[in-house]
Protein backbone atom coordinates (compact mmCIF):
# COMPACT_ATOMS: atom_id res chain seq x y z
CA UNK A 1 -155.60 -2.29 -20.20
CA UNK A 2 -152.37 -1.42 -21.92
CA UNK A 3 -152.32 1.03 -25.93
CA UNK A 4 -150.07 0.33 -28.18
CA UNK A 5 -147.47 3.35 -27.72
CA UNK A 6 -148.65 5.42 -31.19
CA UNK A 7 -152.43 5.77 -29.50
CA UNK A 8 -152.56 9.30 -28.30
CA UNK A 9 -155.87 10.86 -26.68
CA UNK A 10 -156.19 14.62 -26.12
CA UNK A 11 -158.83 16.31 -24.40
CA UNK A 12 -158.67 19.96 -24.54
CA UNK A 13 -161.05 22.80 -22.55
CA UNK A 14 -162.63 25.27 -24.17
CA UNK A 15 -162.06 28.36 -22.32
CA UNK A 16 -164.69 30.46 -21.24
CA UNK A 17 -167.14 27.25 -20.73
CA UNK A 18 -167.66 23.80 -19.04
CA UNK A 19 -167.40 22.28 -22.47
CA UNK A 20 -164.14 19.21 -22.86
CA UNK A 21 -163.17 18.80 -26.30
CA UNK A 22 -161.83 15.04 -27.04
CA UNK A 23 -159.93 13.57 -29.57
CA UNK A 24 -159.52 9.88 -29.97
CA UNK A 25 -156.13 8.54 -32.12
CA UNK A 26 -158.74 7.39 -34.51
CA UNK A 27 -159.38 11.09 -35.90
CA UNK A 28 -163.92 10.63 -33.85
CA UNK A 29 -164.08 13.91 -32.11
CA UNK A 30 -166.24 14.43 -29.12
CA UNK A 31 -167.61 17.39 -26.67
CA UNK A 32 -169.03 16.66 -23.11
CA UNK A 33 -169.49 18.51 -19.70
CA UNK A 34 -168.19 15.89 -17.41
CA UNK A 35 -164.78 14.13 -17.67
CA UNK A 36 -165.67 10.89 -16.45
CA UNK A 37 -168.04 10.57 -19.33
CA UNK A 38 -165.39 11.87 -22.04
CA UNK A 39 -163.07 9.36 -20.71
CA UNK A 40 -165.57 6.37 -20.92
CA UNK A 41 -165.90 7.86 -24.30
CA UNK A 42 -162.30 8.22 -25.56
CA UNK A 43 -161.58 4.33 -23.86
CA UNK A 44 -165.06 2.68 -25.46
CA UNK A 45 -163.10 2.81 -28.69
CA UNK A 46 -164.75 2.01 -31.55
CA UNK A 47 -167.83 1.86 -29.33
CA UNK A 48 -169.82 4.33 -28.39
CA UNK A 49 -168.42 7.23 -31.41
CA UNK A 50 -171.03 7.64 -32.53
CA UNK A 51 -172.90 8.94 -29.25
CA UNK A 52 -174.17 12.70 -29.69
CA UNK A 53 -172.80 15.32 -28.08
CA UNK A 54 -173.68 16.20 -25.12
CA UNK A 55 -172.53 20.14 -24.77
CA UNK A 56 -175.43 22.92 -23.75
């Protein structure tokens, strides 16, 4: 699977917890525990943005 050069993805940690915090290049925002599942996430796009959060 190859992105168009202008897609960026950034998943930042929130310090102090388990918690990822994503960011897809469309703007969706996301929180999750495990990265495999943040991933799947940020690469589903459009589908699957409008899954809930799955943070504590």
């Amino acid at each position: 699977m190859s992105t168009p050069a202008g897609e960026v993805y950034r998943i930042d940690w929130l310090p102090g917890t388990d918690v990822l915090h994503g960011t897809c290049h469309c703007g969706a925002e996301h929180t999750a525990q495990d990265p495999v599942r943040m991933w799947a996430w940020m690469l589903a796009h459009p589908e699957g943005h409008d899954a809930q959060e799955d943070t504590p």
